[in-house]
PDB file of N, CA and C in Angstrom:
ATOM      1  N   UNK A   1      89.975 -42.578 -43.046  1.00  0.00           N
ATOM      2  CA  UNK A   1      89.589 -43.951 -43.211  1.00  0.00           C
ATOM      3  C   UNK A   1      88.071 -44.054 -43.044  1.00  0.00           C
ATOM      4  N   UNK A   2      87.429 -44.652 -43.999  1.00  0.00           N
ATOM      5  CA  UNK A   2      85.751 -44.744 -43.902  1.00  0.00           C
ATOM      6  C   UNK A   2      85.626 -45.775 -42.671  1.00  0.00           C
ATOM      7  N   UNK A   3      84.492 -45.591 -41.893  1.00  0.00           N
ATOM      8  CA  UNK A   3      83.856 -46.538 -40.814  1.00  0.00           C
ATOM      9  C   UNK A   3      83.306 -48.123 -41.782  1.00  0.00           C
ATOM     10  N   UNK A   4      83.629 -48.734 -40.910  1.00  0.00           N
ATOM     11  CA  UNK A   4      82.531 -50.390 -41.688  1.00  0.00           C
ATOM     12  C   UNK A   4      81.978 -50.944 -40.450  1.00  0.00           C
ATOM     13  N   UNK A   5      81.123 -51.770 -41.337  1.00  0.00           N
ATOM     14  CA  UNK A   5      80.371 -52.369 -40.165  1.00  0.00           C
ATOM     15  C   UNK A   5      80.572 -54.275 -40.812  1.00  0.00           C
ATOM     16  N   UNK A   6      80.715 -55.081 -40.065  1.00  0.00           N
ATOM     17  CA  UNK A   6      80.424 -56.421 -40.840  1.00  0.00           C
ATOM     18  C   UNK A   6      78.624 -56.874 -40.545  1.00  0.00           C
ATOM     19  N   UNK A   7      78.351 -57.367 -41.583  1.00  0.00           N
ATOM     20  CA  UNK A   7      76.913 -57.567 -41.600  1.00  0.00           C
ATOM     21  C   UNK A   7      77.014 -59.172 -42.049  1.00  0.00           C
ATOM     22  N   UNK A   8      76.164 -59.884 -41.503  1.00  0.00           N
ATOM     23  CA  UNK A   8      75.903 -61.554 -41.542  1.00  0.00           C
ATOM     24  C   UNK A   8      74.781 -61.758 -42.490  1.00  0.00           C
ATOM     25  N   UNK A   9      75.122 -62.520 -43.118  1.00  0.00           N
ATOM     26  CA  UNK A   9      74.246 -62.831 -44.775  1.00  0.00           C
ATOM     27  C   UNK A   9      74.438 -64.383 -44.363  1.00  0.00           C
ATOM     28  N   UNK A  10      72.847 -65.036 -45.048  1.00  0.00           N
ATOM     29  CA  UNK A  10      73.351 -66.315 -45.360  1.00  0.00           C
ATOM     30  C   UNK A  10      72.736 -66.345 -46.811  1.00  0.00           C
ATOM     31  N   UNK A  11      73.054 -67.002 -47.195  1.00  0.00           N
ATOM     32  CA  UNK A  11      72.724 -67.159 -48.714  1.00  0.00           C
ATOM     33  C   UNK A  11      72.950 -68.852 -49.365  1.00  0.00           C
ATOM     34  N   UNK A  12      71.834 -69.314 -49.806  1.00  0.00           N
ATOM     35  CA  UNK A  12      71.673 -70.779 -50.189  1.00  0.00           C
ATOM     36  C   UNK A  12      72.130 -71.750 -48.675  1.00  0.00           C
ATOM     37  N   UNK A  13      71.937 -71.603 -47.890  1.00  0.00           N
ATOM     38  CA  UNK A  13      72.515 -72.430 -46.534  1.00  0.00           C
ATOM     39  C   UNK A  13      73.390 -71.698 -45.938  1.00  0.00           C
ATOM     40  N   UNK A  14      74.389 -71.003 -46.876  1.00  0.00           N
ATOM     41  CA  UNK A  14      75.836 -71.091 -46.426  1.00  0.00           C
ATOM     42  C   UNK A  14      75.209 -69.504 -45.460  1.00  0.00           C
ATOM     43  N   UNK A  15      76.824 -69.513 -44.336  1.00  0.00           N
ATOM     44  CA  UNK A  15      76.968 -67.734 -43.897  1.00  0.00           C
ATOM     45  C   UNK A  15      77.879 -67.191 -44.140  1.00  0.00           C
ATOM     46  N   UNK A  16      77.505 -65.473 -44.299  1.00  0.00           N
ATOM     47  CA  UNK A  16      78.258 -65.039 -44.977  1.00  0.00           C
ATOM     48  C   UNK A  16      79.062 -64.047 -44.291  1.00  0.00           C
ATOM     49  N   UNK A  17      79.980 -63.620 -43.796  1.00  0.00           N
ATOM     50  CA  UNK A  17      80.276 -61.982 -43.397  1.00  0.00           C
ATOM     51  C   UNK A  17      80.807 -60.979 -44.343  1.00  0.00           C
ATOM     52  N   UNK A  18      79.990 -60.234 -44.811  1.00  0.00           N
ATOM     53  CA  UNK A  18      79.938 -58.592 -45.572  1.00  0.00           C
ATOM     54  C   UNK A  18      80.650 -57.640 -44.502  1.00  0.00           C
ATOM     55  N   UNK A  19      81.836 -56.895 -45.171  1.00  0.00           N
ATOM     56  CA  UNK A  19      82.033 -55.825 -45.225  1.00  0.00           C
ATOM     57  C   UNK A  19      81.751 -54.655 -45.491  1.00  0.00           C
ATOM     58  N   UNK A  20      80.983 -53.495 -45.276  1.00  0.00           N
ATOM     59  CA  UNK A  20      80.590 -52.860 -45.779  1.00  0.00           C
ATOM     60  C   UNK A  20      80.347 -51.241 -44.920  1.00  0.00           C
ATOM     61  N   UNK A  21      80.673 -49.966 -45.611  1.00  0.00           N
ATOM     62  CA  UNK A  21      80.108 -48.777 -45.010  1.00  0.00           C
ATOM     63  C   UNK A  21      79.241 -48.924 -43.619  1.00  0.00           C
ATOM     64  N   UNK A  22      79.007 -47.992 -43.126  1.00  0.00           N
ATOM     65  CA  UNK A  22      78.054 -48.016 -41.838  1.00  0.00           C
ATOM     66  C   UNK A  22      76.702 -47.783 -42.558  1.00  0.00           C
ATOM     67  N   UNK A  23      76.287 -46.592 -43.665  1.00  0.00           N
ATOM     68  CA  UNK A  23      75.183 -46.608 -43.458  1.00  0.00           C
ATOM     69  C   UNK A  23      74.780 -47.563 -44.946  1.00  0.00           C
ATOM     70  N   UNK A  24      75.584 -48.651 -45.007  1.00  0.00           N
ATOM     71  CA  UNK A  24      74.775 -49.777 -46.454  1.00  0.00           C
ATOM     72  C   UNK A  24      74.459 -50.841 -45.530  1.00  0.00           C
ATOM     73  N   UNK A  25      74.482 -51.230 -44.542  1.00  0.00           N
ATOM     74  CA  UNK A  25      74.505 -52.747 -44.015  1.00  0.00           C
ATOM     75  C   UNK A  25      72.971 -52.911 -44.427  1.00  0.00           C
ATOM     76  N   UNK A  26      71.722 -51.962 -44.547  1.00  0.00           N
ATOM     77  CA  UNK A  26      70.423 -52.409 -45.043  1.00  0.00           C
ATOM     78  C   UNK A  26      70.567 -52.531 -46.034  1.00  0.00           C
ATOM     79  N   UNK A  27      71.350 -52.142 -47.161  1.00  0.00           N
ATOM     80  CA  UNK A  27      71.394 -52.097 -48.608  1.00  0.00           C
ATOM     81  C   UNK A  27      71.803 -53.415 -49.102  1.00  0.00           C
ATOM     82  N   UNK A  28      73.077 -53.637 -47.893  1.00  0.00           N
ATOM     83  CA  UNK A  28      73.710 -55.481 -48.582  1.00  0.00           C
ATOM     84  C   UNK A  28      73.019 -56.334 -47.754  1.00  0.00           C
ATOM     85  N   UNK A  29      71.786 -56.188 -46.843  1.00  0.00           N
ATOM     86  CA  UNK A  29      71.094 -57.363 -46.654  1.00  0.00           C
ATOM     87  C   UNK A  29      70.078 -57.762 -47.408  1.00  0.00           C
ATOM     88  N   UNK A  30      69.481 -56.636 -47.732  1.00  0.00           N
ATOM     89  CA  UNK A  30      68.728 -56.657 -49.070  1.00  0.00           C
ATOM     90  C   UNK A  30      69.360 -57.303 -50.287  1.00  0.00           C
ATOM     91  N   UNK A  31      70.116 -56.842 -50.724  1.00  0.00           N
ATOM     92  CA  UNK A  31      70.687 -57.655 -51.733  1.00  0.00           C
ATOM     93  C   UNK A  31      71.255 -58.756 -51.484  1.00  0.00           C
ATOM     94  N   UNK A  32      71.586 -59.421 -50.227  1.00  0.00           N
ATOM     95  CA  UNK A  32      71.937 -60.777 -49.991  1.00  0.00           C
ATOM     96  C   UNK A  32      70.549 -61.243 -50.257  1.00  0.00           C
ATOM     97  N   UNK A  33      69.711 -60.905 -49.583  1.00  0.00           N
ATOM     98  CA  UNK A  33      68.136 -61.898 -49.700  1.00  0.00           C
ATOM     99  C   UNK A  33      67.792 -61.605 -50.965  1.00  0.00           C
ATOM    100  N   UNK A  34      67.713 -60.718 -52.130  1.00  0.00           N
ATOM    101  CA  UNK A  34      67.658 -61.016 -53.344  1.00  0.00           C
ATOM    102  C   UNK A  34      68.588 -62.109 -54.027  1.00  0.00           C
ATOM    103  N   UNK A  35      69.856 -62.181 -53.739  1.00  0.00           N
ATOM    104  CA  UNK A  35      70.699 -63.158 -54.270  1.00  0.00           C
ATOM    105  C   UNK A  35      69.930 -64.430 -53.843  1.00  0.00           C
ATOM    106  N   UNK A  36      69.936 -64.686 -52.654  1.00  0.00           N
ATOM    107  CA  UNK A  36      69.291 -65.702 -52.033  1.00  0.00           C
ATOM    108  C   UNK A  36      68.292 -66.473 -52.357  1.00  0.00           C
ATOM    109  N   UNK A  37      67.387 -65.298 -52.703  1.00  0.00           N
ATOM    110  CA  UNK A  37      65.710 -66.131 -53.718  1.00  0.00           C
ATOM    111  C   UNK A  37      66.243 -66.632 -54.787  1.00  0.00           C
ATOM    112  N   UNK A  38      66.858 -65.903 -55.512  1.00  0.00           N
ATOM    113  CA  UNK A  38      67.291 -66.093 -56.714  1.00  0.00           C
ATOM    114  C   UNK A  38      67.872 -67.722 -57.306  1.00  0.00           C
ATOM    115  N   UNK A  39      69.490 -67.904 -56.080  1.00  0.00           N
ATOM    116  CA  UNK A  39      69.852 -69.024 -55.847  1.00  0.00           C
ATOM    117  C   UNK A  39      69.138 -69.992 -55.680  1.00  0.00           C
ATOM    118  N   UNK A  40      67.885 -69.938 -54.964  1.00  0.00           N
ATOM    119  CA  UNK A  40      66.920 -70.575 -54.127  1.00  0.00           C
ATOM    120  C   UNK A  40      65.971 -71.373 -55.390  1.00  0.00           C
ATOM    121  N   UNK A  41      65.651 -70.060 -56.152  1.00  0.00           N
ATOM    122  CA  UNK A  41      64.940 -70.567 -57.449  1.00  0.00           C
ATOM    123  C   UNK A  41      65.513 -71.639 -58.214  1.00  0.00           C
ATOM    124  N   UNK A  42      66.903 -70.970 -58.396  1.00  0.00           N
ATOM    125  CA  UNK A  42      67.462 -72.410 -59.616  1.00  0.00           C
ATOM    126  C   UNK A  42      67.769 -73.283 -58.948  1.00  0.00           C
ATOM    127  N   UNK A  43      68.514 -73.095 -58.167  1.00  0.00           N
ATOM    128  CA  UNK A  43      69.024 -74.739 -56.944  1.00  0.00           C
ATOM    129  C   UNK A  43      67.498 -75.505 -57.384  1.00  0.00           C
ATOM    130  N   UNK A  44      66.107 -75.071 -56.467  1.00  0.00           N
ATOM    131  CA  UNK A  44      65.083 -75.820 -57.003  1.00  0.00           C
ATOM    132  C   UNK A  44      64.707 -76.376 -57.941  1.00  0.00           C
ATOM    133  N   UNK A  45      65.308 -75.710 -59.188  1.00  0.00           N
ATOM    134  CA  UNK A  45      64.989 -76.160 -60.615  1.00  0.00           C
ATOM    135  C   UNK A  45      65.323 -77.527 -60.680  1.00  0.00           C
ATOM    136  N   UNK A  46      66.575 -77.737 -59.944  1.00  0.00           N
ATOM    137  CA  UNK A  46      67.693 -79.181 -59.514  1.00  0.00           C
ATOM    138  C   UNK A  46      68.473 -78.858 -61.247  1.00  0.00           C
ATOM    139  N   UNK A  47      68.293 -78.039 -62.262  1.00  0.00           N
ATOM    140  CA  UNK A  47      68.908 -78.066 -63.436  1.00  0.00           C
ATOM    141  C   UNK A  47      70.154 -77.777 -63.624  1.00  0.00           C
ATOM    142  N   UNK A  48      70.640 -77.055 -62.319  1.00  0.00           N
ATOM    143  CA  UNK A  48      72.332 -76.474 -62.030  1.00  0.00           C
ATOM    144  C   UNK A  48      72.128 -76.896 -60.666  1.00  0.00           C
ATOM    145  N   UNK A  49      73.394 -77.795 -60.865  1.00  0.00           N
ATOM    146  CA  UNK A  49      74.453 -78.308 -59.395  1.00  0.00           C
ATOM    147  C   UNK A  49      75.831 -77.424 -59.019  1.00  0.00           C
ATOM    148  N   UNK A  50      75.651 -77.451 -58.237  1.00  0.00           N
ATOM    149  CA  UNK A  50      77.153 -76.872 -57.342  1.00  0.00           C
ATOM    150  C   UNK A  50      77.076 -75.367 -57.011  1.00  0.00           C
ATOM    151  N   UNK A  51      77.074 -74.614 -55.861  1.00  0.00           N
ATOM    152  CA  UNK A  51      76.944 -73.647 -55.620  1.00  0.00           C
ATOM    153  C   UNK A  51      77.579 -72.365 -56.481  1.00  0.00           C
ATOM    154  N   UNK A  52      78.717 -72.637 -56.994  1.00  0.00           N
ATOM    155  CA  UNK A  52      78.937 -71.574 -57.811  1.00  0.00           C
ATOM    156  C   UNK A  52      78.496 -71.703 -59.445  1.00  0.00           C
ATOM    157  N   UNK A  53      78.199 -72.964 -59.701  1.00  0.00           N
ATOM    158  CA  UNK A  53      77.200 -72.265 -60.762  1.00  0.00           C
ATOM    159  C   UNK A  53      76.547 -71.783 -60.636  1.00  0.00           C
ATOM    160  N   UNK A  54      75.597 -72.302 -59.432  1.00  0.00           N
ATOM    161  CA  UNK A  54      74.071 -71.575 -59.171  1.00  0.00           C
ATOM    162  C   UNK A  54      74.040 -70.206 -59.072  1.00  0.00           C
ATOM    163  N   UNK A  55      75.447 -69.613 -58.010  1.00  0.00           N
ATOM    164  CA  UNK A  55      75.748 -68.297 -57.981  1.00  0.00           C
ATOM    165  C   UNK A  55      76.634 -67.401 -59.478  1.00  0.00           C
ATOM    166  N   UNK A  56      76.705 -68.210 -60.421  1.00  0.00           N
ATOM    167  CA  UNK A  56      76.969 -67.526 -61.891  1.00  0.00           C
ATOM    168  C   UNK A  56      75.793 -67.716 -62.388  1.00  0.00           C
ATOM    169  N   UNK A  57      74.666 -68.476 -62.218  1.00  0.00           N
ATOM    170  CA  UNK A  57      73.430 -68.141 -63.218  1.00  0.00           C
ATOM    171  C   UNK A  57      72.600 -67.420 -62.698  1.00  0.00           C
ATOM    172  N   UNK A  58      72.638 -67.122 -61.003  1.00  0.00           N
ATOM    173  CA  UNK A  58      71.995 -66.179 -60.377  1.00  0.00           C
ATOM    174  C   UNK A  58      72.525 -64.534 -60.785  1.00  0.00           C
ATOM    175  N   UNK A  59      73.529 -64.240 -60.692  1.00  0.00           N
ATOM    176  CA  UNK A  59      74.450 -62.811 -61.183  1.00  0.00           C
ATOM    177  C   UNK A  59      74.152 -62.868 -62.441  1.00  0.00           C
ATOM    178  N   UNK A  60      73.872 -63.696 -63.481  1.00  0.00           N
ATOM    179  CA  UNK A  60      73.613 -63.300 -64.718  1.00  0.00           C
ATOM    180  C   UNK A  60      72.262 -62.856 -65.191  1.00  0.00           C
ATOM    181  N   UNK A  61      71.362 -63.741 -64.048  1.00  0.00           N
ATOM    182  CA  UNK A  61      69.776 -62.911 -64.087  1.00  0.00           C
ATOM    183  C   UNK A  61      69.713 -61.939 -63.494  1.00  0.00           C
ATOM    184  N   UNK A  62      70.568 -61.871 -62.468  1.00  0.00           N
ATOM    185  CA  UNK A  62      70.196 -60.395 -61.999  1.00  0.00           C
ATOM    186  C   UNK A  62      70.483 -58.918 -62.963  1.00  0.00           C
ATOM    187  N   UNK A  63      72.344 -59.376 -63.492  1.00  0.00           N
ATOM    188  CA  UNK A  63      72.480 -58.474 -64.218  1.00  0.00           C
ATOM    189  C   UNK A  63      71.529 -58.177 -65.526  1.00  0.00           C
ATOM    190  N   UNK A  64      70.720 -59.300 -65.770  1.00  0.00           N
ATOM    191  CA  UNK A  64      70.151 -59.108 -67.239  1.00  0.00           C
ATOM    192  C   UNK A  64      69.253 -58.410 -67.185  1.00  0.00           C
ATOM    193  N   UNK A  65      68.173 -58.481 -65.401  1.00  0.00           N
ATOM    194  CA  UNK A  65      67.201 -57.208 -65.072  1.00  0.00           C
ATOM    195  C   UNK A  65      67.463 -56.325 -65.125  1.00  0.00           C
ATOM    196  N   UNK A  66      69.100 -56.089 -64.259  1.00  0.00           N
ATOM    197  CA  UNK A  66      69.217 -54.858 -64.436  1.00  0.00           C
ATOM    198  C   UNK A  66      69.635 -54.162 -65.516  1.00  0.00           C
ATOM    199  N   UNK A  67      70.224 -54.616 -66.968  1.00  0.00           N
ATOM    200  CA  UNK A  67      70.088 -53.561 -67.948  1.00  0.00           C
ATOM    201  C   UNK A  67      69.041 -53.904 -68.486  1.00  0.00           C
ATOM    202  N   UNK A  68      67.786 -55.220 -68.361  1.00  0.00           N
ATOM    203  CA  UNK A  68      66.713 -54.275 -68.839  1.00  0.00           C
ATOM    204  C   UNK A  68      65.907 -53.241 -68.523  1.00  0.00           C
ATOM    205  N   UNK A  69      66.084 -53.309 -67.199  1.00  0.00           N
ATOM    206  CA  UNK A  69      65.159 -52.128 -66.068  1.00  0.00           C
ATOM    207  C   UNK A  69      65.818 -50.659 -66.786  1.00  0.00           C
ATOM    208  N   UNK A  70      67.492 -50.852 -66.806  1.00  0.00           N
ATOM    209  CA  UNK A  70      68.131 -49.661 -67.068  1.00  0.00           C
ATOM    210  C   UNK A  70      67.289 -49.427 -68.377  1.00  0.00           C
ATOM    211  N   UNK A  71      67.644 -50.306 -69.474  1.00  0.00           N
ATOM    212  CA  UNK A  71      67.116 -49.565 -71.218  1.00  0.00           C
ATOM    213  C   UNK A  71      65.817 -49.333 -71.018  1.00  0.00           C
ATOM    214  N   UNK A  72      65.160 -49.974 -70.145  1.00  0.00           N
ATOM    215  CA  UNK A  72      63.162 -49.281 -70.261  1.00  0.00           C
ATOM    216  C   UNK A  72      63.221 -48.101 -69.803  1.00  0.00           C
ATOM    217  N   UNK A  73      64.137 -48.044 -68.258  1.00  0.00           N
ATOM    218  CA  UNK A  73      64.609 -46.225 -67.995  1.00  0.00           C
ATOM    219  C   UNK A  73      65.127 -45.591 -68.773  1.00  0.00           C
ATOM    220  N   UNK A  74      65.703 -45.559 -69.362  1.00  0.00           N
ATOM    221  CA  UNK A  74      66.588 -44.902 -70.671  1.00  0.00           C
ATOM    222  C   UNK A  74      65.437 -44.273 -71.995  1.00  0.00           C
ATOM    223  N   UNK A  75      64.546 -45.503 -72.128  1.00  0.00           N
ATOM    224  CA  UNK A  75      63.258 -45.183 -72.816  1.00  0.00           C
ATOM    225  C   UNK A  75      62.017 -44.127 -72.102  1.00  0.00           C
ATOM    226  N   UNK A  76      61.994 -44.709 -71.048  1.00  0.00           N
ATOM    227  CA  UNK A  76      61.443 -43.768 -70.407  1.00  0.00           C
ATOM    228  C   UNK A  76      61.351 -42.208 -70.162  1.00  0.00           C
ATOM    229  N   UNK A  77      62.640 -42.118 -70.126  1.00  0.00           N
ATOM    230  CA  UNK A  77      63.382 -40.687 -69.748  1.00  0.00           C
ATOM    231  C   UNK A  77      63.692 -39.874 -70.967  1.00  0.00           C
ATOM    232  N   UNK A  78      63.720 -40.685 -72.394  1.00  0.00           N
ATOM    233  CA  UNK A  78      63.808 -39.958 -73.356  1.00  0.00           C
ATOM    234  C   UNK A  78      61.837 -39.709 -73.849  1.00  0.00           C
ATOM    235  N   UNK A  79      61.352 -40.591 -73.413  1.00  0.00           N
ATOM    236  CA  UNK A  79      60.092 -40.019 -74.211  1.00  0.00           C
ATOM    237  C   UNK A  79      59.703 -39.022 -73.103  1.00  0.00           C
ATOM    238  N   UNK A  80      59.881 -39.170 -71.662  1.00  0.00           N
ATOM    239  CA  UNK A  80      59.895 -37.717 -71.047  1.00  0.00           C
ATOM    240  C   UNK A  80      60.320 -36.778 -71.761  1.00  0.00           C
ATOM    241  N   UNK A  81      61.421 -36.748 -72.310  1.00  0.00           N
ATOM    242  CA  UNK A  81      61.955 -35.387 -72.081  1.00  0.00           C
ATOM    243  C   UNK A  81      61.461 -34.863 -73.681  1.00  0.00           C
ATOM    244  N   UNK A  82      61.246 -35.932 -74.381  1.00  0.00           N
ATOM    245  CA  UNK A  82      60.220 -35.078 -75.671  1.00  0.00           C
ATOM    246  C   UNK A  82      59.310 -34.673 -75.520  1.00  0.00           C
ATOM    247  N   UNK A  83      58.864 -34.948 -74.400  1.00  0.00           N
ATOM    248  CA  UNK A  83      57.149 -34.658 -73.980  1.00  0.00           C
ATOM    249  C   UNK A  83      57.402 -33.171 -73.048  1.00  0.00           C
ATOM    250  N   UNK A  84      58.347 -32.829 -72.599  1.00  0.00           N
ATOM    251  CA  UNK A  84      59.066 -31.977 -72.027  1.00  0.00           C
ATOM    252  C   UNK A  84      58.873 -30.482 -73.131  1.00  0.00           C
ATOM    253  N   UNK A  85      59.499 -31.201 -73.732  1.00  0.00           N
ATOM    254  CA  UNK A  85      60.483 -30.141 -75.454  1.00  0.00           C
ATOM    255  C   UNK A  85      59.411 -30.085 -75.973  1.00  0.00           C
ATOM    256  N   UNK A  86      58.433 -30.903 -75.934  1.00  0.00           N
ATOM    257  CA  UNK A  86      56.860 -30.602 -76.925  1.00  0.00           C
ATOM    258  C   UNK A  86      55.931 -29.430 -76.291  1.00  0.00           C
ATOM    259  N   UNK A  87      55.696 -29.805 -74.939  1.00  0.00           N
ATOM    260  CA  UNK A  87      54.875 -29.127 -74.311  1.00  0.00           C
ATOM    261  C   UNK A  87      55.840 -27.126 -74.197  1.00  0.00           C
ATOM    262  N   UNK A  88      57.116 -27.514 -73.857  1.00  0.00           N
ATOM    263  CA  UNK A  88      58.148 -26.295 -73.768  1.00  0.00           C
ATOM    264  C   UNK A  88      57.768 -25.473 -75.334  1.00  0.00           C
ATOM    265  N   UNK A  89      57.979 -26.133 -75.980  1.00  0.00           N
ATOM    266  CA  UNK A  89      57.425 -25.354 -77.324  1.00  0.00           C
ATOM    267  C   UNK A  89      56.121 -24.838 -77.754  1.00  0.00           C
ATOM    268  N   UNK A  90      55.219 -25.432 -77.107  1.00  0.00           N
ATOM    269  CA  UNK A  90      53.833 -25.262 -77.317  1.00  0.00           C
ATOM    270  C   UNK A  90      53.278 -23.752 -76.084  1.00  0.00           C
ATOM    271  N   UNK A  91      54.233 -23.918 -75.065  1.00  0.00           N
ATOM    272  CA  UNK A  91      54.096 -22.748 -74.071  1.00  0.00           C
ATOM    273  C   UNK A  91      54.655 -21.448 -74.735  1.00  0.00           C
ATOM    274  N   UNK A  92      55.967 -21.778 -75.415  1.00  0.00           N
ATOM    275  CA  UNK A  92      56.279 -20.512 -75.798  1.00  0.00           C
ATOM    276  C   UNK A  92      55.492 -19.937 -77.289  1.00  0.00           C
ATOM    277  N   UNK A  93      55.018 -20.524 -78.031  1.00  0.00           N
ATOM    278  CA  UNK A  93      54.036 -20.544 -79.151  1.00  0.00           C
ATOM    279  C   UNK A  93      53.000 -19.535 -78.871  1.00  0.00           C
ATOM    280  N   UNK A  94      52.680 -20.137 -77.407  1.00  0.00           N
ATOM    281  CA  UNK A  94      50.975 -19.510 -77.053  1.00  0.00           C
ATOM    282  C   UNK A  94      51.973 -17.846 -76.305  1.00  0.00           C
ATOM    283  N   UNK A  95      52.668 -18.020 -75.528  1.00  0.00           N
ATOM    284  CA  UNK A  95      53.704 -16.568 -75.030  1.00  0.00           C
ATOM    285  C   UNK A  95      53.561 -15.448 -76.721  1.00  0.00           C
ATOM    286  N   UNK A  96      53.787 -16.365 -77.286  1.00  0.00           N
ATOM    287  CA  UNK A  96      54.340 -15.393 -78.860  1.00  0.00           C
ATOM    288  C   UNK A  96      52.906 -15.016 -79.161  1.00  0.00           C
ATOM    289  N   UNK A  97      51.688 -15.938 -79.518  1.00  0.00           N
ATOM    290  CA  UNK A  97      50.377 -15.603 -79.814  1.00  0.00           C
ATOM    291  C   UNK A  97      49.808 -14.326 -79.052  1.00  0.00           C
ATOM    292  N   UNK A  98      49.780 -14.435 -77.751  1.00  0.00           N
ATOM    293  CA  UNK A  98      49.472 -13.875 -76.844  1.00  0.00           C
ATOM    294  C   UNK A  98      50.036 -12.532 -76.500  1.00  0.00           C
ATOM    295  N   UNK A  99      51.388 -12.104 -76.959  1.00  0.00           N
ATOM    296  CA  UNK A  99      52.120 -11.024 -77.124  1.00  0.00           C
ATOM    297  C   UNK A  99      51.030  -9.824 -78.333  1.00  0.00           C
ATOM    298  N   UNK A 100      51.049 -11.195 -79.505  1.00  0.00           N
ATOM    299  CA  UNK A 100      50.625 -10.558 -80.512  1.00  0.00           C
ATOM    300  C   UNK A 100      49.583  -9.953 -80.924  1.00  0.00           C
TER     301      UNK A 100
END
């Protein structure tokens, strides 16, 4: 049986108790206080009422960072790895010159 710890979140006013592993309780307070700004932002907007909208338009910005963060990593990691395969080819080029 894994260990848990409960960890206390508040988020938009409310409190919360999290369940969670022993060594995430920094991981889900962090991400409570990201939820939190987040909520914090649109509630302010006053443009969405009622806490669970606010908390469905908050999860939908978050998720939308995170696959854009993911596809810029994804971009990222492929022009690495051509730059990888370019330079890898250019080493063994000069190996072959250098033999010769």
């Amino acid at each position: 049986m894994t260990d848990s710890v409960t960890v206390s979140v508040e988020i938009l006013g409310k409190p919360f108790q999290v369940s969670c592993g022993v060594g995430e309780a920094e991981q889900v307070t962090a991400a409570a206080r990201l939820l939190d700004a987040r909520m914090n932002e649109i509630h302010d907007t006053g443009k969405v009422l009622g806490f669970d909208r606010i908390a469905v338009m908050a999860a939908l910005n978050i998720a939308h960072d995170y696959l854009a963060s993911n596809a810029d990593l994804t971009r990222v990691s492929g022009a690495a790895g051509d730059k990888v395969a370019e330079l890898t080819d250019k080493v063994a080029q000069a190996l072959v010159e250098a033999e010769g």
